[in-house]
Protein backbone atom coordinates (compact mmCIF):
# COMPACT_ATOMS: atom_id res chain seq x y z
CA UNK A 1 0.00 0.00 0.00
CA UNK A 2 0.98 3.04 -1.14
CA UNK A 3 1.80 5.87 2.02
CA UNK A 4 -0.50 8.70 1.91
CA UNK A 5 2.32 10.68 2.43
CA UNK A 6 4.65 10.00 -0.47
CA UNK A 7 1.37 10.50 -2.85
CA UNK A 8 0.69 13.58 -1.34
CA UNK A 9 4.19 14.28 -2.17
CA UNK A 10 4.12 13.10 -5.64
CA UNK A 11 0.99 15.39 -5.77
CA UNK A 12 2.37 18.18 -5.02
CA UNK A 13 5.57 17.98 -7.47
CA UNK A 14 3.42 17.16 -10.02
CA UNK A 15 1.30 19.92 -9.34
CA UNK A 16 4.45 22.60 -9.48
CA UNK A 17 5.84 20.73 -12.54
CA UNK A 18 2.62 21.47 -13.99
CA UNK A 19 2.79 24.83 -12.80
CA UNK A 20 5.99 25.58 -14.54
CA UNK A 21 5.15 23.97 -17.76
CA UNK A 22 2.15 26.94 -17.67
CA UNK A 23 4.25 29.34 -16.93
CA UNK A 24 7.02 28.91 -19.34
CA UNK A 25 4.41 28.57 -21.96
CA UNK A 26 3.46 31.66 -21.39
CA UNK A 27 6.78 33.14 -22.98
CA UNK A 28 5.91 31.38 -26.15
CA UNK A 29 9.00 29.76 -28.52
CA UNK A 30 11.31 30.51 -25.84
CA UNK A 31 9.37 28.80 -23.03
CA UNK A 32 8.72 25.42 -25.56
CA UNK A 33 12.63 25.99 -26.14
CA UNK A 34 12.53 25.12 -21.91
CA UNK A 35 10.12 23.24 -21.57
CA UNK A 36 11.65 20.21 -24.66
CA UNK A 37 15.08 20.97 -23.03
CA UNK A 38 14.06 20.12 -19.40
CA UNK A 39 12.06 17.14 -20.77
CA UNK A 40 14.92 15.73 -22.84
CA UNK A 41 17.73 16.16 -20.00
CA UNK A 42 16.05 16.88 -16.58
CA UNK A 43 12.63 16.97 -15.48
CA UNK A 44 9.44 15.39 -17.42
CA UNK A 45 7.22 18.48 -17.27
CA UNK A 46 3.28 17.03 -17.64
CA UNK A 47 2.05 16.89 -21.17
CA UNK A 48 5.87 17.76 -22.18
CA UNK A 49 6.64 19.71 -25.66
CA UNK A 50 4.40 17.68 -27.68
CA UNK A 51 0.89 18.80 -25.85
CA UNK A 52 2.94 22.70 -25.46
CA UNK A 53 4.00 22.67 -29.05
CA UNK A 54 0.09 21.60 -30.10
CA UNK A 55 -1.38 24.43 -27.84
CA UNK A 56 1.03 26.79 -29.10
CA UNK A 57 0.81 26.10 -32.71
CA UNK A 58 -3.10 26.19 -32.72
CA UNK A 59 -3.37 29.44 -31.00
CA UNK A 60 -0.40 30.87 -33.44
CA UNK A 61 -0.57 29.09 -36.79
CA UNK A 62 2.01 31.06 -38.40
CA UNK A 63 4.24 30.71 -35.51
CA UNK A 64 4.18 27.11 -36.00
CA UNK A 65 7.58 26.73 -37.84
CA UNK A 66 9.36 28.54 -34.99
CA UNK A 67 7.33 26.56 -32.44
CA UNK A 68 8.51 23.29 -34.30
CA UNK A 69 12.12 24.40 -34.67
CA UNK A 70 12.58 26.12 -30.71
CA UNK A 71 10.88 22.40 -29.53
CA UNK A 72 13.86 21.04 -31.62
CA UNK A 73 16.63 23.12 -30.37
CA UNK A 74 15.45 22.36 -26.76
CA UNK A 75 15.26 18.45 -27.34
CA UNK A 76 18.54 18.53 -28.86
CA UNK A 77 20.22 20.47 -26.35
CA UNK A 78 18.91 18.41 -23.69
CA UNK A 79 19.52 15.24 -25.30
CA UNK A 80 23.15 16.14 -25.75
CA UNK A 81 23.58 16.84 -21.82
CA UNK A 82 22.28 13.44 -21.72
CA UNK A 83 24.92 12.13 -24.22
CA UNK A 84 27.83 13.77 -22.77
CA UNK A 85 26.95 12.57 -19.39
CA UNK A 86 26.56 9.23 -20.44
CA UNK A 87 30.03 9.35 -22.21
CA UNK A 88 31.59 10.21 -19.13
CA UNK A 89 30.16 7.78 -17.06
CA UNK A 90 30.55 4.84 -19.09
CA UNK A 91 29.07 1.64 -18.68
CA UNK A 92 27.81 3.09 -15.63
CA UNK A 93 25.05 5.15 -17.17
CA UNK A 94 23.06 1.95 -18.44
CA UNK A 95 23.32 0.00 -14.77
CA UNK A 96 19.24 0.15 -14.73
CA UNK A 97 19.36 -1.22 -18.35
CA UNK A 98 18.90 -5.30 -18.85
CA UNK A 99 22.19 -6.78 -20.37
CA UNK A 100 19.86 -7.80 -23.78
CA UNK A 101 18.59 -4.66 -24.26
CA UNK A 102 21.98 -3.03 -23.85
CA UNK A 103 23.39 -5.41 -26.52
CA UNK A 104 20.43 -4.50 -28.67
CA UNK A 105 21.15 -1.08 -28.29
CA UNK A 106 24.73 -1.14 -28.72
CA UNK A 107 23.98 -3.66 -32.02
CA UNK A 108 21.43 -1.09 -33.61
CA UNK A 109 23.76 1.71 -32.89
CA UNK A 110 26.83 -0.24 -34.93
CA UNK A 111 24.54 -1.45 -37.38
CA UNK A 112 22.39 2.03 -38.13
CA UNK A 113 24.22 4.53 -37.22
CA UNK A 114 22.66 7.99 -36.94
CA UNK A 115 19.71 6.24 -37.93
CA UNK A 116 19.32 4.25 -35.47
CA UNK A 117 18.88 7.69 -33.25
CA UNK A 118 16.87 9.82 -35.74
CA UNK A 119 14.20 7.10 -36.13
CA UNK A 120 13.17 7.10 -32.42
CA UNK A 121 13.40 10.73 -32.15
CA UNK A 122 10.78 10.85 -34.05
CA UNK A 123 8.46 8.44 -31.97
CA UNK A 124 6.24 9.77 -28.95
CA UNK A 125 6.17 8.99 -25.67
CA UNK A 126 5.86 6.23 -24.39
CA UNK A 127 8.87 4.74 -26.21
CA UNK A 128 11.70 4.57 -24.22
CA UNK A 129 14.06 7.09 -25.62
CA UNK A 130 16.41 8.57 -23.02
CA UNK A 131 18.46 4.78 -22.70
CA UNK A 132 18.97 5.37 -27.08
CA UNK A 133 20.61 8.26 -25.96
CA UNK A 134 22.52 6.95 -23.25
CA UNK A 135 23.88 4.24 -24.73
CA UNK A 136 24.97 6.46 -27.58
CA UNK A 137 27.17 7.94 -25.59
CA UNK A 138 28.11 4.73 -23.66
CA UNK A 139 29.27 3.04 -26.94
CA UNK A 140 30.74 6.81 -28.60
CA UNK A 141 28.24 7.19 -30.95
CA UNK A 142 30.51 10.67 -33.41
CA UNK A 143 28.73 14.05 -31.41
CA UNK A 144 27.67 15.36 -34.37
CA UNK A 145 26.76 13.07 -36.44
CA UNK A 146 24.28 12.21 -32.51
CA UNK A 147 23.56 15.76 -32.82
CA UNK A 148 22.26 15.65 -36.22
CA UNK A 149 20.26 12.46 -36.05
CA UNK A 150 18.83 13.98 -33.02
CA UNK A 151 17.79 17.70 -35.01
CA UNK A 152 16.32 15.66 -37.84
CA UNK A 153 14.04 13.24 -35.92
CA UNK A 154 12.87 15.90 -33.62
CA UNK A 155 11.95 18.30 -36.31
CA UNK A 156 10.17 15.96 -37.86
CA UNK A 157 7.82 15.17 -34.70
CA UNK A 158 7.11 18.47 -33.41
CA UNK A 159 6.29 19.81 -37.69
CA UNK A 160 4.16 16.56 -37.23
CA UNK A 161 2.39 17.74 -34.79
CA UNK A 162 2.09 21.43 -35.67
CA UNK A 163 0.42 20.06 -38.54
CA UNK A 164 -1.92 18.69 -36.99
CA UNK A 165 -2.49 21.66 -34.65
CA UNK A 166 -2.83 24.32 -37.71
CA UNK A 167 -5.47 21.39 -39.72
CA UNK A 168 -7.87 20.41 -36.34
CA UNK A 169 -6.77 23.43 -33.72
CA UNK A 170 -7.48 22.66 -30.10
CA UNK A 171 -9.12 19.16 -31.14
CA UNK A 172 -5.65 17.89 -32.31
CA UNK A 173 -4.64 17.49 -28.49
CA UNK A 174 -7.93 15.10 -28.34
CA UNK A 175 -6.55 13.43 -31.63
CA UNK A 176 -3.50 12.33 -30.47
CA UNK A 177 -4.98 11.69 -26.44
CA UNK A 178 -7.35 8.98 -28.67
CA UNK A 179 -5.60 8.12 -31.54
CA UNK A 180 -2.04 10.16 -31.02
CA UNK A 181 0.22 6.11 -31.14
CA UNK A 182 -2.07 5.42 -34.61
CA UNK A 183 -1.47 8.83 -35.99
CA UNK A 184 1.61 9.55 -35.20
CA UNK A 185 2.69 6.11 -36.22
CA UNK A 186 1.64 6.36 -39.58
CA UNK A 187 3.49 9.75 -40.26
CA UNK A 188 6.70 8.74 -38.34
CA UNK A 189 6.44 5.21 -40.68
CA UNK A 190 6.56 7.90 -44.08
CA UNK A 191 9.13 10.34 -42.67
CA UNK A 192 10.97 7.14 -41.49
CA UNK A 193 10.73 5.93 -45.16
CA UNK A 194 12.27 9.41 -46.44
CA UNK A 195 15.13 9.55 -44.35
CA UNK A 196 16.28 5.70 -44.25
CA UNK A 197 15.83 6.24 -48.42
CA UNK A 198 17.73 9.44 -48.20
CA UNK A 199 20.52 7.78 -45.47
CA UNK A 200 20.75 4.60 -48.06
CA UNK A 201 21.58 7.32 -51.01
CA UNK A 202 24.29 9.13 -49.45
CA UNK A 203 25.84 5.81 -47.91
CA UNK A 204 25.58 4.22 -51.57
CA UNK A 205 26.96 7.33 -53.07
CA UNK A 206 29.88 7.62 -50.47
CA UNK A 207 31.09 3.93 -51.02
CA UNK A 208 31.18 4.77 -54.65
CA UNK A 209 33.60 7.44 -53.90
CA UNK A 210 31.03 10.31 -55.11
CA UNK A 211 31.46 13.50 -54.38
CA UNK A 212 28.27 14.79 -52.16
């Protein structure tokens, strides 16, 4: 049984979490800029970017390129912290992760590269992104090309989902409540499609010693 005074507790940071996410929203692309960083590196605000970039964008339709692009440069900048920390520390960093799925990370990151980042990035919660990013930097995944994959996949989610704010407003937060794993699914599967085609090219061109 749970002790009345550790949910209370839970309650309440919740509560201020939520609090803050308000508040920073209130400063528009530079609060989402805060709000995707301290999601991606520190503290899960409620709702995170996604529901703030949504809200945002359907208030602000023309705003919703810089929404999608300060979302971007938050996640990425967080995400990195995570990296670098995770580079430091070693094998240390994935002690919570299970000894298969730190092989299968470590096997998709050798295998796929940056794609093996920029595919996930795109994904919403709940997938469980932040031990991708770990064990990048566990197994030295380049910076930059971690950087990149992380920019590309990111950008692609939150324009996603300004889309869907500027077509269905307000209702797209009740799209993706209901339907938001379906939906976003099927874009991520065709923006997926464009970058592994795009990632295939420029490998096929580089082993041909092509000039890019």
């Amino acid at each position: 049984m749970i002790d009345p005074a550790f949910a209370l507790a839970l309650f309440k940071i919740a509560d201020r979490l939520a609090q803050l996410g308000e508040w920073l929203m209130a400063f528009g692309a530079l609060g989402l800029f805060g709000i995707s960083l301290l999601d991606s590196a520190f503290v899960p605000l409620p709702g995170g970017p996604d529901f703030a970039m949504i809200a945002l964008s359907a208030r602000t339709p023309a705003w919703m390129p810089v929404y999608a692009f300060a979302a971007t440069a938050g996640s990425t900048v967080g995400c990195t912290f995570l990296y670098l920390a995770a580079r430091r520390a070693g094998s240390r960093a994935l002690n919570r992760v299970g000894p298969e799925r730190r092989e299968r990370i470590e096997t998709l990151l050798g295998r796929y590269d940056m794609l093996a980042v920029a595919v996930p990035a795109i994904l919403p919660p709940p997938f469980p992104f932040k031990a991708l990013i770990l064990g990048a930097g566990v197994f030295r995944l380049k910076i930059l090309r971690f950087i990149i994959a992380i920019f590309v996949g990111r950008m692609a989610r939150f324009l996603i989902e300004g889309w869907l704010a500027v077509r269905f407003g307000e209702d797209a937060r009740r799209l993706i409540a209901q339907h938001g794993v379906k939906v976003l699914i099927v874009l991520v599967a065709i923006s997926a499609l464009g970058l592994g085609w795009r990632y295939y090219r420029l490998r096929t061109l580089r082993s041909r010693g092509l000039k890019i």
